[in-house]
N, C-alpha and C. Protein backbone atom coordinates (compact mmCIF):
# COMPACT_ATOMS: atom_id res chain seq x y z
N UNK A 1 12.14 -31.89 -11.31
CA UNK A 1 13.55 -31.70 -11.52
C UNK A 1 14.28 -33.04 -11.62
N UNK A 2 13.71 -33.81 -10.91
CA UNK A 2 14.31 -35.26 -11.16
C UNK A 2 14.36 -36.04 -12.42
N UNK A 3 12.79 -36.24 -12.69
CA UNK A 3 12.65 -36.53 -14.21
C UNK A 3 11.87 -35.70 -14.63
N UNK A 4 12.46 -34.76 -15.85
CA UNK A 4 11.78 -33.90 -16.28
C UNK A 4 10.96 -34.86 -17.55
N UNK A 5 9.66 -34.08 -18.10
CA UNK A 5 9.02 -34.63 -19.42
C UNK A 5 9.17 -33.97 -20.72
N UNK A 6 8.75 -34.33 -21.27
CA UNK A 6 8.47 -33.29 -22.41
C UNK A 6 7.59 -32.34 -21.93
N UNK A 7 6.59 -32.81 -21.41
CA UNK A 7 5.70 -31.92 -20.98
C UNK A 7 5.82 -30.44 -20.16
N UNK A 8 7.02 -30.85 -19.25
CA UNK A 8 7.61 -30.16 -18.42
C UNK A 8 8.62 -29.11 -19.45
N UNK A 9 8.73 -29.62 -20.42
CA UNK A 9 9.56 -28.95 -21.43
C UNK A 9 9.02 -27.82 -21.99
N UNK A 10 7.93 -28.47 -22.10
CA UNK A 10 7.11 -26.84 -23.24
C UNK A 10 6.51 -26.14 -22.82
N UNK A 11 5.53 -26.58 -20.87
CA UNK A 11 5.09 -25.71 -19.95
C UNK A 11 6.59 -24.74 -20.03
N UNK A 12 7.91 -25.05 -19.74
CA UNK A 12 9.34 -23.80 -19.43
C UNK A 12 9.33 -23.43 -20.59
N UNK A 13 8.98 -23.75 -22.05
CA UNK A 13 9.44 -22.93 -23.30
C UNK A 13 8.19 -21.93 -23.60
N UNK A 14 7.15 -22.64 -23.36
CA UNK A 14 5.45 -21.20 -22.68
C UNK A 14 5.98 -20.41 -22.21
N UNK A 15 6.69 -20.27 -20.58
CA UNK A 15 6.86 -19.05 -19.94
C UNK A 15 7.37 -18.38 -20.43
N UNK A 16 8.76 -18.85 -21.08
CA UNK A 16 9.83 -18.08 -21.84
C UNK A 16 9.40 -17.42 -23.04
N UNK A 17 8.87 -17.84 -23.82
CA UNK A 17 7.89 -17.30 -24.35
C UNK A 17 6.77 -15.86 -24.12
N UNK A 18 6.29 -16.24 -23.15
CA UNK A 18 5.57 -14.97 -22.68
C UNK A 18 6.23 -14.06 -22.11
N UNK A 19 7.36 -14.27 -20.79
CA UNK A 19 8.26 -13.40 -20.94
C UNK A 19 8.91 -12.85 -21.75
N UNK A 20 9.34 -13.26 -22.77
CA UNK A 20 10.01 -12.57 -23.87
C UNK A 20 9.08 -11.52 -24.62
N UNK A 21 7.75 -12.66 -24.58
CA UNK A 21 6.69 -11.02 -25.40
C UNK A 21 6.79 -10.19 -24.34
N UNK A 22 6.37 -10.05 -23.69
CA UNK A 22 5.87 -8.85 -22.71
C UNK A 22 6.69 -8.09 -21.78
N UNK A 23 8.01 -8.24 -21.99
CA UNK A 23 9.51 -7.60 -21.70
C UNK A 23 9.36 -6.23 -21.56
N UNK A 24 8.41 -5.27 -23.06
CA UNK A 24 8.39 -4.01 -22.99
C UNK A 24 7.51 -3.65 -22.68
N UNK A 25 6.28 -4.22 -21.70
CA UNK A 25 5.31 -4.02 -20.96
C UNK A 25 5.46 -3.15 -19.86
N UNK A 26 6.85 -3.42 -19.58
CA UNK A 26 7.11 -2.81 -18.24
C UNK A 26 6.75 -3.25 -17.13
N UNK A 27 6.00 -2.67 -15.65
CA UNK A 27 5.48 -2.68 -14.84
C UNK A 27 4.20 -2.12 -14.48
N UNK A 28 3.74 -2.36 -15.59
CA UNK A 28 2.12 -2.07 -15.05
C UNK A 28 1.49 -2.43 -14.38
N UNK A 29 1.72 -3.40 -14.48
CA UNK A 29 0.62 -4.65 -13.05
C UNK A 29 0.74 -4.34 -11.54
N UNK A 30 2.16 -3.66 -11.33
CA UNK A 30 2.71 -3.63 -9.95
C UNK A 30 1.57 -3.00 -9.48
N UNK A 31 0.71 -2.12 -9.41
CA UNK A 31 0.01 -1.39 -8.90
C UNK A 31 -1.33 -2.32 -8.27
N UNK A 32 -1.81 -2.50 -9.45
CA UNK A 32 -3.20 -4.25 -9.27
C UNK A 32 -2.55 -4.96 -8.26
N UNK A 33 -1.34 -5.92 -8.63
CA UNK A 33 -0.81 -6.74 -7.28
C UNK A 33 -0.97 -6.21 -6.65
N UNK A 34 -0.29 -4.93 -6.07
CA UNK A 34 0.15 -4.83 -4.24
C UNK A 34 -1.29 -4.62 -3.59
N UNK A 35 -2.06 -3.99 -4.99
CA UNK A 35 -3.58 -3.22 -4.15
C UNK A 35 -4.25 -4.92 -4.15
N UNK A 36 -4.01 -5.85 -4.59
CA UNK A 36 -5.10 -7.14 -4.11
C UNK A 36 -4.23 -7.84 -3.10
N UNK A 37 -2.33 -7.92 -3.10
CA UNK A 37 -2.33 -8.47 -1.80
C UNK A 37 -2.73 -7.67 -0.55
N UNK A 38 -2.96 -6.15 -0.34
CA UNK A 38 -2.79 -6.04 0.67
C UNK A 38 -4.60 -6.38 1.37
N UNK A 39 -5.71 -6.03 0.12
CA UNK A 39 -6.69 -6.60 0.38
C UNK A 39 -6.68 -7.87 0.69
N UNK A 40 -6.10 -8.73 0.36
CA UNK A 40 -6.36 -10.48 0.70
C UNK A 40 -5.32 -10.35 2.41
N UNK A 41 -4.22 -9.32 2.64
CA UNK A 41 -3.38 -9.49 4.05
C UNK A 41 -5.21 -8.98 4.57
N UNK A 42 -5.48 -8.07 4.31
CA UNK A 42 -6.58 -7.19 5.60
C UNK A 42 -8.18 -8.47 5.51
N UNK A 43 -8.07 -9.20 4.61
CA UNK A 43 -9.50 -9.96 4.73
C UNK A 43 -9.12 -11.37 5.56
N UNK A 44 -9.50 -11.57 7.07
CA UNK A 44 -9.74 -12.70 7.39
C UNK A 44 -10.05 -14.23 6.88
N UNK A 45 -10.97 -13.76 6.24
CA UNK A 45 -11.63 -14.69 5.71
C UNK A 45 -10.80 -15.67 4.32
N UNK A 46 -10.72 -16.86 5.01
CA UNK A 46 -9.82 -17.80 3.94
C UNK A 46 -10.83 -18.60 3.07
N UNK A 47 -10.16 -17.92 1.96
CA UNK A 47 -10.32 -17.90 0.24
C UNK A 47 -10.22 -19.29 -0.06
N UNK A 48 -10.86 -20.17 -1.28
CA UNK A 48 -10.59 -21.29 -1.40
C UNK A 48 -9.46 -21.21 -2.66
N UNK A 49 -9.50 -19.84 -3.01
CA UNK A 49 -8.34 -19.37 -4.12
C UNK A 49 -7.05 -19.10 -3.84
N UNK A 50 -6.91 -19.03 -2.23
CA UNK A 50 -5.62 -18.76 -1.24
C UNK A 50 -5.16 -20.23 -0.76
N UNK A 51 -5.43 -21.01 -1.14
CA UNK A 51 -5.79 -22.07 -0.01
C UNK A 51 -4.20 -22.51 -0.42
N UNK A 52 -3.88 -22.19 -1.52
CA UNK A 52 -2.21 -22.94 -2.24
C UNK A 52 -1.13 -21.99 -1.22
N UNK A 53 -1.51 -20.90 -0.73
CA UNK A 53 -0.57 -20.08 -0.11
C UNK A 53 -0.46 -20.90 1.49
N UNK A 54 0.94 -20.92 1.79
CA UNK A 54 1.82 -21.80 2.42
C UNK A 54 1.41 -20.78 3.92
N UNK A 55 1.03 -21.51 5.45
CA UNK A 55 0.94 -21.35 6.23
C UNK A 55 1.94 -19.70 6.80
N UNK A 56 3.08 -19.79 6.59
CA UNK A 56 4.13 -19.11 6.75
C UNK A 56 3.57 -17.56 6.15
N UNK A 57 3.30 -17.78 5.23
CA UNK A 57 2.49 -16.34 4.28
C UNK A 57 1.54 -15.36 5.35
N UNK A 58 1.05 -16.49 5.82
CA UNK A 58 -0.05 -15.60 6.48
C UNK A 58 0.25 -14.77 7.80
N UNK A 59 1.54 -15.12 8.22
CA UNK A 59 2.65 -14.02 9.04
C UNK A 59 1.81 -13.03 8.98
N UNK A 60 1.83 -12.37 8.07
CA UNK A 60 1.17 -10.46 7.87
C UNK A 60 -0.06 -10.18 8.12
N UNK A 61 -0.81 -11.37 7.51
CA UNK A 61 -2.26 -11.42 7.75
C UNK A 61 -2.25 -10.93 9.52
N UNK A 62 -1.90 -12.01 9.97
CA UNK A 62 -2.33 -11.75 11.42
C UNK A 62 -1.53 -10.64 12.36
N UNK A 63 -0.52 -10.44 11.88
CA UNK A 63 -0.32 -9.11 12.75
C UNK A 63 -0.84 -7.82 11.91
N UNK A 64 -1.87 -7.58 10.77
CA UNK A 64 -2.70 -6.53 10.28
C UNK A 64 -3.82 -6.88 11.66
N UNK A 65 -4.75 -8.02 11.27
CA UNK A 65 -5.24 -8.50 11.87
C UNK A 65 -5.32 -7.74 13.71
N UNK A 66 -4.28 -7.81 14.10
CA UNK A 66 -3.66 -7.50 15.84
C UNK A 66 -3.60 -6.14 15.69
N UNK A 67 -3.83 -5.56 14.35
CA UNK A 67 -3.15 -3.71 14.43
C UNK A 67 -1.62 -3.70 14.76
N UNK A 68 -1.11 -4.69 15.04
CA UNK A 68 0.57 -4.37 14.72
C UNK A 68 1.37 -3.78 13.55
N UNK A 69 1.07 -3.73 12.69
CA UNK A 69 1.06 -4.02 11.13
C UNK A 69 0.03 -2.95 10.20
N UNK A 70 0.04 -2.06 9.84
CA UNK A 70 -1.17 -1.67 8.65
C UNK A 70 -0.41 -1.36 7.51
N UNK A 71 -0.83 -1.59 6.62
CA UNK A 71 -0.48 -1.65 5.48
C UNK A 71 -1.61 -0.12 4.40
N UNK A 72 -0.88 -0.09 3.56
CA UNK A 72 -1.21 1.67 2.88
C UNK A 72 -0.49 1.25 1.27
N UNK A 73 -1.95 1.69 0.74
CA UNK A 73 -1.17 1.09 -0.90
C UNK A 73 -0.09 2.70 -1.29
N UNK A 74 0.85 2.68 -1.73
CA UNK A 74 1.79 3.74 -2.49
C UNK A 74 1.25 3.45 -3.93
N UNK A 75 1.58 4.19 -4.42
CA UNK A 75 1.38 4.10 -5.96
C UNK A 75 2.90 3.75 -6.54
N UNK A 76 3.67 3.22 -7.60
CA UNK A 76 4.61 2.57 -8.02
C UNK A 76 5.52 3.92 -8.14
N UNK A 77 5.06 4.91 -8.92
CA UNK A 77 5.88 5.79 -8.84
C UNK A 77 6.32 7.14 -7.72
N UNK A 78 5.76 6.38 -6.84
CA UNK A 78 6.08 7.25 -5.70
C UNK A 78 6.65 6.42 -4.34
């Protein structure tokens, strides 16, 4: 944000881009997400693919973890 590049320019005109295609996609995905975060909250075991997720995140993990917490996938339209 300080000094932006060009580079930094066309990675934000990509997204915009893809957002714009896939606008009438809807929400399909919602379903995939919630069913892999709540698998990655219930798996202990740290991922070297998680490793970018910020200390604070893992809040949920550990009270699933304690049984304070369980988590139950819904389906989107319900």
């Amino acid at each position: 944000m300080v000094r932006p590049t060009e580079e930094h320019l066309q990675c934000a005109q990509r997204v915009l881009r893809y957002v714009s295609g896939t606008k009438d996609r809807g929400r399909s995905d919602d379903d995939c997400d919630n069913l892999n975060n709540i698998h990655l909250a219930k798996n202990p075991f740290f991922h070297t693919r998680t490793k970018h997720i910020e200390v604070h995140y893992h809040f949920v993990r550990e009270h699933v973890l304690s049984s304070e917490v369980e988590l139950t996938y819904v389906l989107t339209d319900q």
